[in-house]
N, C-alpha and C. Protein backbone atom coordinates (compact mmCIF):
# COMPACT_ATOMS: atom_id res chain seq x y z
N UNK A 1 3.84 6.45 -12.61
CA UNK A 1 2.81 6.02 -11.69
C UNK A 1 3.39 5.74 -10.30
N UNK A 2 4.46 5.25 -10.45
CA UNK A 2 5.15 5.03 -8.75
C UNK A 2 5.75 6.04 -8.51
N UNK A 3 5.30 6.51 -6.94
CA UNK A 3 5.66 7.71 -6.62
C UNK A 3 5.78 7.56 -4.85
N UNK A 4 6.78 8.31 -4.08
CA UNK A 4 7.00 8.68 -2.75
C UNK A 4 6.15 10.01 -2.64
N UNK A 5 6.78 10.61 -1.34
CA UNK A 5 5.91 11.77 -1.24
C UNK A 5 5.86 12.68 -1.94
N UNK A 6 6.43 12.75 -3.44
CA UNK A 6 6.65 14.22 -4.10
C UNK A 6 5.54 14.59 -4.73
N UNK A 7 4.56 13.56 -4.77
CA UNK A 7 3.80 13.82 -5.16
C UNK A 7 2.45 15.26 -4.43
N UNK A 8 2.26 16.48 -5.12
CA UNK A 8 2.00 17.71 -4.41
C UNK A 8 0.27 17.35 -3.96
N UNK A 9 -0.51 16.59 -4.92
CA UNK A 9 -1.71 16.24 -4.80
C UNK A 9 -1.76 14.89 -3.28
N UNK A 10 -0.70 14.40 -3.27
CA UNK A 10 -0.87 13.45 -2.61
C UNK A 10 -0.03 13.75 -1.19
N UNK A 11 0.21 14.95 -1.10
CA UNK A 11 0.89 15.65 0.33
C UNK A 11 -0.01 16.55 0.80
N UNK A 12 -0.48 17.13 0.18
CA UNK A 12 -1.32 18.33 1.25
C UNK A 12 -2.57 17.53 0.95
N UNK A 13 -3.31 16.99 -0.05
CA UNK A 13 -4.68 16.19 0.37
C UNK A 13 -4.95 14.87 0.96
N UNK A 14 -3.25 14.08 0.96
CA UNK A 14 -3.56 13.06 2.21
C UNK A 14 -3.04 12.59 2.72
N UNK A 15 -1.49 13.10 2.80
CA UNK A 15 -0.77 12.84 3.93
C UNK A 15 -0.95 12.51 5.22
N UNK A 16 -1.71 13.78 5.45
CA UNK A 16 -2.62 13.86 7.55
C UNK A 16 -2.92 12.57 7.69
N UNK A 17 -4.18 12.06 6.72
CA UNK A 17 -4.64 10.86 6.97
C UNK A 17 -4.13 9.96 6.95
N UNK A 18 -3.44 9.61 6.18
CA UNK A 18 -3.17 8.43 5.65
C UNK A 18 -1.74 7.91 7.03
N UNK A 19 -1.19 9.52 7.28
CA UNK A 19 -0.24 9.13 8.30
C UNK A 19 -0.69 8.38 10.00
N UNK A 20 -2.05 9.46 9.93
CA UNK A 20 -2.41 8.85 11.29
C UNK A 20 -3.16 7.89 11.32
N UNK A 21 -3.55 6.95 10.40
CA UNK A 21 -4.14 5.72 10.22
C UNK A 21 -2.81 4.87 10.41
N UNK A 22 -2.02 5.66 9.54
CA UNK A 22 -0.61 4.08 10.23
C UNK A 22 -0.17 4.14 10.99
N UNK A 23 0.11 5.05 11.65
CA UNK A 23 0.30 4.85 13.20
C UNK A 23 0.06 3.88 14.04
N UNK A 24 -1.55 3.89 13.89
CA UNK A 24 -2.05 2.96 14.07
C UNK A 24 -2.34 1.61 14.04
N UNK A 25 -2.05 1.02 12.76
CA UNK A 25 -1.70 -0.26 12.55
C UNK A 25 -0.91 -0.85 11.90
N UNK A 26 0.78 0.12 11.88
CA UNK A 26 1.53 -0.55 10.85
C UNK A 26 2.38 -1.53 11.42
N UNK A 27 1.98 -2.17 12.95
CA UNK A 27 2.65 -3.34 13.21
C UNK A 27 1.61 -4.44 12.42
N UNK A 28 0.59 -4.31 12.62
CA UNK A 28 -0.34 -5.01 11.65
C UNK A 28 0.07 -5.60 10.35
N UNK A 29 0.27 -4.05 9.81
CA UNK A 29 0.65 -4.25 8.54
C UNK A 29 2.15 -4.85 8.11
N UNK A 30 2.99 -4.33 9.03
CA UNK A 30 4.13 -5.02 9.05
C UNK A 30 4.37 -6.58 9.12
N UNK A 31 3.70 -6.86 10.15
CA UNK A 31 2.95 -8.74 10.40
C UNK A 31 2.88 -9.11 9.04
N UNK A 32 1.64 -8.13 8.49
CA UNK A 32 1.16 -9.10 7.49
C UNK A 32 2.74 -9.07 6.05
N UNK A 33 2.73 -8.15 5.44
CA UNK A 33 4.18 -8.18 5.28
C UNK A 33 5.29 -8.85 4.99
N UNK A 34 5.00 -9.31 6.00
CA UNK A 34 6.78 -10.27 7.12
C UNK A 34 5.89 -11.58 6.25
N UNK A 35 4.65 -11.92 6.60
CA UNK A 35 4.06 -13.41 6.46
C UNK A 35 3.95 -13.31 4.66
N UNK A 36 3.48 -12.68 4.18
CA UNK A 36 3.56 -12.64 2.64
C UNK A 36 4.53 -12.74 1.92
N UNK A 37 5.64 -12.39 2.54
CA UNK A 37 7.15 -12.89 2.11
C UNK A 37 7.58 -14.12 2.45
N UNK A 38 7.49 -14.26 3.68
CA UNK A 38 7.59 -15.60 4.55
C UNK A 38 7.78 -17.14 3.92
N UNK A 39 5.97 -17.11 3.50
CA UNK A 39 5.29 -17.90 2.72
C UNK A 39 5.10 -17.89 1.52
N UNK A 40 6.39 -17.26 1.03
CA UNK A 40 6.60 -16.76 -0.13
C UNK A 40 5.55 -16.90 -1.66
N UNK A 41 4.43 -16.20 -1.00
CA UNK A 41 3.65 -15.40 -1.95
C UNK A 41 4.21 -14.65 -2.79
N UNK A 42 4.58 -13.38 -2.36
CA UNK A 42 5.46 -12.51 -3.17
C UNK A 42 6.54 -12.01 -2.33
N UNK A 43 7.59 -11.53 -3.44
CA UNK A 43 8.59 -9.77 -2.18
C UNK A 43 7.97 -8.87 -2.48
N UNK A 44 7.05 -8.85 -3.06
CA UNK A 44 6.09 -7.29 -3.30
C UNK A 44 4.92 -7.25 -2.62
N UNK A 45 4.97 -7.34 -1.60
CA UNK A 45 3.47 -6.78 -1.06
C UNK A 45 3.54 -5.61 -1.10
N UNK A 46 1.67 -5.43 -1.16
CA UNK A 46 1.03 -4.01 -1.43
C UNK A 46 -0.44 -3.70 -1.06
N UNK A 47 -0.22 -2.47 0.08
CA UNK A 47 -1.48 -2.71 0.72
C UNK A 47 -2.15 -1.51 0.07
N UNK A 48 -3.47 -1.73 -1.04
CA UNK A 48 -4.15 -1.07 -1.54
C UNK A 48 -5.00 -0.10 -0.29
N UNK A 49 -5.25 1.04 -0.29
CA UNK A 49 -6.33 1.83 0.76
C UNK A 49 -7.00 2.73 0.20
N UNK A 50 -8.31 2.91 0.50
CA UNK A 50 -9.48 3.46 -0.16
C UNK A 50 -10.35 4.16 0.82
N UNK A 51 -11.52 4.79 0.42
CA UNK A 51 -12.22 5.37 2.06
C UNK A 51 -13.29 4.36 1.43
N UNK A 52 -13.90 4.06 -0.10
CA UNK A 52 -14.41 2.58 -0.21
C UNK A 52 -14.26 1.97 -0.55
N UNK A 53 -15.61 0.48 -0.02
CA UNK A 53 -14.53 -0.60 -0.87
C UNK A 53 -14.11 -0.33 -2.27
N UNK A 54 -13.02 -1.58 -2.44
CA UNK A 54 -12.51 -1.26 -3.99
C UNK A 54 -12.26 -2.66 -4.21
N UNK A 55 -12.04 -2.99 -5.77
CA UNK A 55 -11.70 -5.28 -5.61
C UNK A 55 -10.23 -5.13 -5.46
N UNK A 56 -9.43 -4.37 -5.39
CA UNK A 56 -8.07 -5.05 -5.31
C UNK A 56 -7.37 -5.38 -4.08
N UNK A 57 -7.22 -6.72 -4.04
CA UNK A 57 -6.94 -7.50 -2.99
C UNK A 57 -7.92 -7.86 -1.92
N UNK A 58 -7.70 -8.06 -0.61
CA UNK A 58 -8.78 -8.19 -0.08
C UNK A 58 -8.56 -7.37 1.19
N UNK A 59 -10.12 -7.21 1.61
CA UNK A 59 -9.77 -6.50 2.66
C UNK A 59 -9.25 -6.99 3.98
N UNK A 60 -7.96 -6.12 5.04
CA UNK A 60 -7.37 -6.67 5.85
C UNK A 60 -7.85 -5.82 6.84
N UNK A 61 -8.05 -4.13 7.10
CA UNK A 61 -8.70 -4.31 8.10
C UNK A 61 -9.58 -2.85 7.55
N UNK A 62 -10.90 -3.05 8.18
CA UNK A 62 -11.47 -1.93 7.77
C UNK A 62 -11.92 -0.99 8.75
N UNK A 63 -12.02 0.53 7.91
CA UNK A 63 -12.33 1.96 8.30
C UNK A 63 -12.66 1.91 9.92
N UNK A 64 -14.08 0.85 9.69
CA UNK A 64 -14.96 1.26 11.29
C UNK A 64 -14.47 0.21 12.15
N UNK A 65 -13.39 -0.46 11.80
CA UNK A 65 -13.06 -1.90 12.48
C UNK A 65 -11.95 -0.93 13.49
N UNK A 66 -11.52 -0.32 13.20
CA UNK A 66 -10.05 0.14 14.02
C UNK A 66 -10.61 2.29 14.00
N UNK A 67 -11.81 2.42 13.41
CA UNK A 67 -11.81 3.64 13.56
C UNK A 67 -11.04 4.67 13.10
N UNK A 68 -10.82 3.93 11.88
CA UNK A 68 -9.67 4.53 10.63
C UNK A 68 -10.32 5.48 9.34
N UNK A 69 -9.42 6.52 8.75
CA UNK A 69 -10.24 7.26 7.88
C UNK A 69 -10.67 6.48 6.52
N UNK A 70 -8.86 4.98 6.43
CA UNK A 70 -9.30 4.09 5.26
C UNK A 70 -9.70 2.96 5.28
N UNK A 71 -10.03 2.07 4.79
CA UNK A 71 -9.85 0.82 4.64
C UNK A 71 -8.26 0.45 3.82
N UNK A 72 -7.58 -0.46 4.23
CA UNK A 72 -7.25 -1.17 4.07
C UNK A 72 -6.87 -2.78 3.43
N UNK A 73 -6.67 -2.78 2.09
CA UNK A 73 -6.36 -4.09 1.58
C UNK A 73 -5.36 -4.72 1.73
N UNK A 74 -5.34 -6.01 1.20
CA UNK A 74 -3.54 -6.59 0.87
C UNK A 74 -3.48 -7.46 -0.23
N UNK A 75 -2.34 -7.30 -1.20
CA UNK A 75 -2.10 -7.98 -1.98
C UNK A 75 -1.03 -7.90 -2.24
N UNK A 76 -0.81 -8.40 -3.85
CA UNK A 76 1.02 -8.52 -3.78
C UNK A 76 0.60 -8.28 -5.23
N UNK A 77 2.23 -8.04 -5.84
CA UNK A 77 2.54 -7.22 -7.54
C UNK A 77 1.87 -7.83 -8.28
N UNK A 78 1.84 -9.11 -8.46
CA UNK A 78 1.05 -10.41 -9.33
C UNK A 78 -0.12 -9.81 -9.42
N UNK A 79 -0.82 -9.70 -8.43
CA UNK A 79 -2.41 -8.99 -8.83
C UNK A 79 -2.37 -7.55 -9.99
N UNK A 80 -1.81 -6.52 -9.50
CA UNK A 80 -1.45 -5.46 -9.93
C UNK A 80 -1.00 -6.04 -11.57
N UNK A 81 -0.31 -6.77 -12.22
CA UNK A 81 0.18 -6.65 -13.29
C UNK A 81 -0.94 -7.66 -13.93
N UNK A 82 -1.93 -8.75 -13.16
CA UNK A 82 -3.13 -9.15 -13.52
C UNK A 82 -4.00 -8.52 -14.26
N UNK A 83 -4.35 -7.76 -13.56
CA UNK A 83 -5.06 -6.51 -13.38
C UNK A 83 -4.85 -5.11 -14.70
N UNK A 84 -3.58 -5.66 -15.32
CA UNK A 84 -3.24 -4.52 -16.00
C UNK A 84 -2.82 -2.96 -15.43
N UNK A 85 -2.95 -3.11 -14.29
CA UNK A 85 -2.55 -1.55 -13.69
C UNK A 85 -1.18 -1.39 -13.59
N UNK A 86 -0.28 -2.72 -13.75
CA UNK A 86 1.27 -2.46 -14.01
C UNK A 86 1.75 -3.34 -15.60
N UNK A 87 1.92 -2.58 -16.09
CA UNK A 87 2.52 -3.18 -17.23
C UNK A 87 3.17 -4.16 -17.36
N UNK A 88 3.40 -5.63 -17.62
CA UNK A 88 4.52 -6.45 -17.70
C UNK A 88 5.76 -5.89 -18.33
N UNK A 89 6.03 -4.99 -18.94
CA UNK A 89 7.31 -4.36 -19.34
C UNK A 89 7.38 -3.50 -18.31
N UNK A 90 6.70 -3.13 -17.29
CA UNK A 90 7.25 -1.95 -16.72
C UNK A 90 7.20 -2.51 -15.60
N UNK A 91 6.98 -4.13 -14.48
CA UNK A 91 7.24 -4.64 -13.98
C UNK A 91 8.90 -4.76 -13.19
N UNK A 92 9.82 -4.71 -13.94
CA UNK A 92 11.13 -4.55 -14.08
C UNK A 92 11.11 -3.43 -12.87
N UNK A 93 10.84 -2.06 -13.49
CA UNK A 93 10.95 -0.45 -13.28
C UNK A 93 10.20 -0.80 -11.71
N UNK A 94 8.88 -1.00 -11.57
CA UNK A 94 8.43 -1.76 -10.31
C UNK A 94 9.11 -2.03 -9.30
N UNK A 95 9.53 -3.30 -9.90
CA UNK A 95 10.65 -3.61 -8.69
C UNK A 95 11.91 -3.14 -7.92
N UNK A 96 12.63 -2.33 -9.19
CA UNK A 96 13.59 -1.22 -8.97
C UNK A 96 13.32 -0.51 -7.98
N UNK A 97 12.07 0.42 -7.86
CA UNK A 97 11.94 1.28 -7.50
C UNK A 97 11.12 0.06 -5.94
N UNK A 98 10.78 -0.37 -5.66
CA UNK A 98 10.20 -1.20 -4.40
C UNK A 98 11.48 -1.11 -3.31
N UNK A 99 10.85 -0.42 -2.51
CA UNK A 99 11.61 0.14 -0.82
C UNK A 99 11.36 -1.07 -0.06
N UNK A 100 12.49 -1.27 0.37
CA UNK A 100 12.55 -2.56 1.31
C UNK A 100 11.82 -2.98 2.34
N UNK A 101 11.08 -3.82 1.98
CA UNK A 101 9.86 -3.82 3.24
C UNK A 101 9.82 -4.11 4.51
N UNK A 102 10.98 -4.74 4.97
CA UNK A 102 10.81 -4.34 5.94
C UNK A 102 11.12 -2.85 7.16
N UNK A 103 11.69 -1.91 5.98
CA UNK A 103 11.37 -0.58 6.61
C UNK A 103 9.94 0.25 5.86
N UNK A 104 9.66 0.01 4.40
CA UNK A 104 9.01 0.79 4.31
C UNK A 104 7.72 -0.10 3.88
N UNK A 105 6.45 0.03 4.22
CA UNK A 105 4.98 -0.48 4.07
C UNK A 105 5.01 0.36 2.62
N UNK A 106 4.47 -0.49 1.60
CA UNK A 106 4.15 -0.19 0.02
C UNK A 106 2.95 -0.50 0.00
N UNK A 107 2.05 1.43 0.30
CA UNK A 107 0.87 1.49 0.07
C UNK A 107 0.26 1.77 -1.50
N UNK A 108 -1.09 1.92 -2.13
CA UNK A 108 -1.30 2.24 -3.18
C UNK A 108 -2.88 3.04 -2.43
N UNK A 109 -2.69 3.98 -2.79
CA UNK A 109 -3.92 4.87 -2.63
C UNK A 109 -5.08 4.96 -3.74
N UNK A 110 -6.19 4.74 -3.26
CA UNK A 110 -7.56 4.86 -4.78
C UNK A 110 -8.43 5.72 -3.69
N UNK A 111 -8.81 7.08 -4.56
CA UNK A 111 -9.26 8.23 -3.95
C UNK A 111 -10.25 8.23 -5.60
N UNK A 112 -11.28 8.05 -5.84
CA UNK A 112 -12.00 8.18 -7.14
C UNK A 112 -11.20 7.91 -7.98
N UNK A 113 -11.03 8.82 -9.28
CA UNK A 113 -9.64 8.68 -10.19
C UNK A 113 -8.11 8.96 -9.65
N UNK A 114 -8.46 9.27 -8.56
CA UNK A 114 -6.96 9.55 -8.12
C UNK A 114 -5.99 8.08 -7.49
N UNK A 115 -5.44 7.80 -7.68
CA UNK A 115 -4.09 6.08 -7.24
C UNK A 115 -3.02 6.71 -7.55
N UNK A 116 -2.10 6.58 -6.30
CA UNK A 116 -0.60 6.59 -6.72
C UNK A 116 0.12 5.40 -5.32
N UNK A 117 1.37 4.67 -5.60
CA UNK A 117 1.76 4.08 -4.90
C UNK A 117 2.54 4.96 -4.17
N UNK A 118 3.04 4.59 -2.32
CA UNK A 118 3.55 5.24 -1.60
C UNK A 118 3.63 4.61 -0.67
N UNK A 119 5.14 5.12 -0.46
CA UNK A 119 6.02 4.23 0.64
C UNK A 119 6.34 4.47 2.21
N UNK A 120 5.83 4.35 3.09
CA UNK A 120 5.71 4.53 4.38
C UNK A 120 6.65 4.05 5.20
N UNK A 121 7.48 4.99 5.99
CA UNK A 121 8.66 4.11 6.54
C UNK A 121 7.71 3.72 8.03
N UNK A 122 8.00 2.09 8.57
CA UNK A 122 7.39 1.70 9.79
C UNK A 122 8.26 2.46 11.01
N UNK A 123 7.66 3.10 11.78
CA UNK A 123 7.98 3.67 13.15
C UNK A 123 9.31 2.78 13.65
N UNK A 124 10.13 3.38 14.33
CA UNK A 124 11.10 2.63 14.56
C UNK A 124 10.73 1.77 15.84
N UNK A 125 10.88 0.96 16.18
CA UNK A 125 10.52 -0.28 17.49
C UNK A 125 10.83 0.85 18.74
């Protein structure tokens, strides 16, 4: 289930988008991020994105708010393994594989049945 870009469904059908939406606000997202660790909520934040709403996490900024193709959530791993969408045995494997946030934003995409997690490196300053 955790996956970078190799995924072939998740490069040519939404790469475009998903790239030029962060462009756009991944100091945003970075902020938020930085503060979710901070305030030590979690080291796993994870910003769920959808084109609708969806319940996981809450929403941080939406579609027509910034003129974006997604919306935007935020949450952290705790929800996700709540939730049952990460296994508590495979929690471990999770974290392993979790890209250091402060270079890379750990998105999770929900396209109908389609979700895969993906890691976005933030623009360099």
């Amino acid at each position: 289930m955790i996956s970078d870009f190799n995924d072939p469904e998740l490069s040519g059908k939404y790469l475009g988008t998903i790239t030029a939406d962060f462009i756009k606000i991944s100091d945003a997202l970075k902020e938020a991020s930085y503060q979710i660790r901070t305030r030590k909520f979690s080291d796993y934040p994870i910003f769920p994105i959808s084109k609708d709403m969806q319940p996981i996490g809450k929403i941080f900024v939406g579609k027509e708010e910034k003129g974006l193709d997604w919306n935007y959530f935020m949450t952290y791993v705790d929800e996700f393994v709540q939730r049952k969408l990460i296994a508590e045995e495979a929690l471990p494997e999770f974290q392993k594989a979790y890209k250091d946030p402060d270079e890379f934003c750990c998105l999770f995409v929900i396209d109908g049945a389609f979700t895969s997690f993906v890691y976005i490196p933030y623009p360099n300053e």
